[in-house]
Protein backbone atom coordinates (compact mmCIF):
# COMPACT_ATOMS: atom_id res chain seq x y z
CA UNK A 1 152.23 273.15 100.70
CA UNK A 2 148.41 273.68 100.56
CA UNK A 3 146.52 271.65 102.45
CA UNK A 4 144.99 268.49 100.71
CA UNK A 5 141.04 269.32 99.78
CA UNK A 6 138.18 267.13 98.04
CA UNK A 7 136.80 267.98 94.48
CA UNK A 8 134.53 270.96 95.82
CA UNK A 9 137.57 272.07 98.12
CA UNK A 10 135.02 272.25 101.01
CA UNK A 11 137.21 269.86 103.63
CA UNK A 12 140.18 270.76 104.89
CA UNK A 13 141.95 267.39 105.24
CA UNK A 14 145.61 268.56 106.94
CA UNK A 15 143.62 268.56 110.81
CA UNK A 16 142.57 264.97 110.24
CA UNK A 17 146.24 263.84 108.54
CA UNK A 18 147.77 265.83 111.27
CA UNK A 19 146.02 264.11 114.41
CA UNK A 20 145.88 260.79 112.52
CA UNK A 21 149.45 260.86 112.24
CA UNK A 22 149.99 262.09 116.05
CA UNK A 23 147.79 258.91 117.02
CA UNK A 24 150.07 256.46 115.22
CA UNK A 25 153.66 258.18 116.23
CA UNK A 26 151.80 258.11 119.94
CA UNK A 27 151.74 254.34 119.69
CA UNK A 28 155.65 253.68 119.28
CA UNK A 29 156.02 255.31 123.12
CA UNK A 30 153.28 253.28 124.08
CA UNK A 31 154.86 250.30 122.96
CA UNK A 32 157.98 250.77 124.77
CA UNK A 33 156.84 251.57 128.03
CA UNK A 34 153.85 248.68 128.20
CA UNK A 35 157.52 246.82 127.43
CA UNK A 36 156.25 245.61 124.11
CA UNK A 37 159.66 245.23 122.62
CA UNK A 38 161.22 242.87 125.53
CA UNK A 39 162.09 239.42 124.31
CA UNK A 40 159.57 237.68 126.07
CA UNK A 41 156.62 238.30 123.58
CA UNK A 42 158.43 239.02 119.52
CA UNK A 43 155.28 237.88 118.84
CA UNK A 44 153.26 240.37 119.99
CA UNK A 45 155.68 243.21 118.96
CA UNK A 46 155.30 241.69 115.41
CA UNK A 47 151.59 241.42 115.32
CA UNK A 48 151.22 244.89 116.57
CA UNK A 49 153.81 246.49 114.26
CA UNK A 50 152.10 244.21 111.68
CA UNK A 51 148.45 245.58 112.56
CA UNK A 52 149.92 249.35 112.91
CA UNK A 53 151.20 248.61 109.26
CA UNK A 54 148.01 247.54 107.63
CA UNK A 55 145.66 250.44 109.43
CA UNK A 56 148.32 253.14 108.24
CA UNK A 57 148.27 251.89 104.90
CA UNK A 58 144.02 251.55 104.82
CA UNK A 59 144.28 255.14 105.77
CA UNK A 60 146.97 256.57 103.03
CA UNK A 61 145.06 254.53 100.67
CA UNK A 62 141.83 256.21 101.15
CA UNK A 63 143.45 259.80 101.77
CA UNK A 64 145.41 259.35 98.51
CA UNK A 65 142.49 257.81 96.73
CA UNK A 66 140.01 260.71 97.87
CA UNK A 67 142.37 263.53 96.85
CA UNK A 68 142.89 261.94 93.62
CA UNK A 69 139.01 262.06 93.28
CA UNK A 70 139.23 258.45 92.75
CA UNK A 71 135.90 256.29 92.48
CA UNK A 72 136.75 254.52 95.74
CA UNK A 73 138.41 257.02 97.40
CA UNK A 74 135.83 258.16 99.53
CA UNK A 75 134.77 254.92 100.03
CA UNK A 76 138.06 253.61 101.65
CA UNK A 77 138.88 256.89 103.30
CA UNK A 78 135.41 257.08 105.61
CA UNK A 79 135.35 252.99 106.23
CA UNK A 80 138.86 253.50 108.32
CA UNK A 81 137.73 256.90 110.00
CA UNK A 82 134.43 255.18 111.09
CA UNK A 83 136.25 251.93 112.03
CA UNK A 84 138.83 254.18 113.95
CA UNK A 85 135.95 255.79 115.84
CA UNK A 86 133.81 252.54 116.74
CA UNK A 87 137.29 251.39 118.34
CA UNK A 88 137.36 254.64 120.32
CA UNK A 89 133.62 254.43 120.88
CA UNK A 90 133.24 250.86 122.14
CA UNK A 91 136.44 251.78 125.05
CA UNK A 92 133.74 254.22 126.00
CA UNK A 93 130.96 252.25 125.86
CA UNK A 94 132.14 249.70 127.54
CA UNK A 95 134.08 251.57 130.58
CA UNK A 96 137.45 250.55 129.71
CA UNK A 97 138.53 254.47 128.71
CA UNK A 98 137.94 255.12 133.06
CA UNK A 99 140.38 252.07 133.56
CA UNK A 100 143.28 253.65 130.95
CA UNK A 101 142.63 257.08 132.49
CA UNK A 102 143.44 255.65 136.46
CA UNK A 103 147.11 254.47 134.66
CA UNK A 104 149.46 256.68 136.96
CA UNK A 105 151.73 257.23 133.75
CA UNK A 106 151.70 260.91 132.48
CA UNK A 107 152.51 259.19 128.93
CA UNK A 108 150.35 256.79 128.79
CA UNK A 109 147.56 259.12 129.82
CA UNK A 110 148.80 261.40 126.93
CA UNK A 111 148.90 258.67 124.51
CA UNK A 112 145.01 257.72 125.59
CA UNK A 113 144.00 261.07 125.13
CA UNK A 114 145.35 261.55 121.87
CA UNK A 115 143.77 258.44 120.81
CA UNK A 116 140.40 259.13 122.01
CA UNK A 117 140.68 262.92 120.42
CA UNK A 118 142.14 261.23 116.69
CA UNK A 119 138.71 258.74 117.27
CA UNK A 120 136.33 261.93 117.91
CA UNK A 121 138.11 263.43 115.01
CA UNK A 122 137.59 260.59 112.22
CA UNK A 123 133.59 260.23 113.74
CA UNK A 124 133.71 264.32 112.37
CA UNK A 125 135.38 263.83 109.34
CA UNK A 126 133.49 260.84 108.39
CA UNK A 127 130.30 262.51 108.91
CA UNK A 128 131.87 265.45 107.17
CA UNK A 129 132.88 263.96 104.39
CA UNK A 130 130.02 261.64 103.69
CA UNK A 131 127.95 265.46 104.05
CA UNK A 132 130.07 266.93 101.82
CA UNK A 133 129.56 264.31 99.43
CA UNK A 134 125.63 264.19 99.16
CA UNK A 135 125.67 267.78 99.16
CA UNK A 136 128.17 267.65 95.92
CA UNK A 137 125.94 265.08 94.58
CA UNK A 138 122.57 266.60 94.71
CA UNK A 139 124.11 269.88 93.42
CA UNK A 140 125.07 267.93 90.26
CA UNK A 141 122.06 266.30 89.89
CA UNK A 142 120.58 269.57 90.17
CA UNK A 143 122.82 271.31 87.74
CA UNK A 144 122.13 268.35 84.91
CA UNK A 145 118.55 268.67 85.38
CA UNK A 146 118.64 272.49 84.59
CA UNK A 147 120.86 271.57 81.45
């Protein structure tokens, strides 16, 4: 299977699918060992699964929109990857990232890190793709004009 590309076929997409989908499988592991899925809190397991559910979909919406060169594609796609990396941003920001990191848990550290490396990736591919973009654009424009 060839790896998903944009209309110039300048961006690799399978890295970001791949890590994206690493972050979200990391989160079921996490789940069970914070002891998410004990009967004291169905709540919480439901709004999590519920919030997991909606961020997936926001991302296979804009990855299937943006490889089907769809208006919005693009649009959709880079609003989750830069809302994925403001969430990793602001644990730095704010500290909390030293906190998860003291966790004596070998998974949980793993789990961290592969979140923090999925948020560094979407800041890249956001950028990227938003690059990639303009650069497409003022090509065409510059193409028409010469027609």
């Amino acid at each position: 299977m060839a790896a998903p590309r944009n209309g110039t076929g300048s961006v690799k997409l399978m890295p970001l699918v791949a890590v994206t989908i690493v972050n979200y499988a990391a989160q079921v592991p996490y789940a069970i060992h914070n002891g998410d899925f004990s009967a004291h809190r169905p709540l919480d397991v439901v709004r999590g699964a519920v919030l997991l559910g909606v961020t997936l979909a926001w991302f296979v919406l804009g990855l299937t929109g943006y490889v089907r060169k769809r208006r919005w594609g693009l649009a959709v796609l880079v609003s989750f990857l830069l809302a994925e990396a403001l969430f990793y941003t602001a644990t730095f920001v704010t500290g909390w990232f030293l906190f998860q990191l003291q966790d004596p848990s070998y998974l949980l550290k793993a789990v961290f890190v592969t979140g923090y490396a999925s948020g560094a990736i979407a800041a890249f591919y956001a950028c990227r793709l938003a690059w990639d973009h303009l650069r497409s654009r003022r090509l065409r424009a510059r193409t028409a004009s010469v027609l």
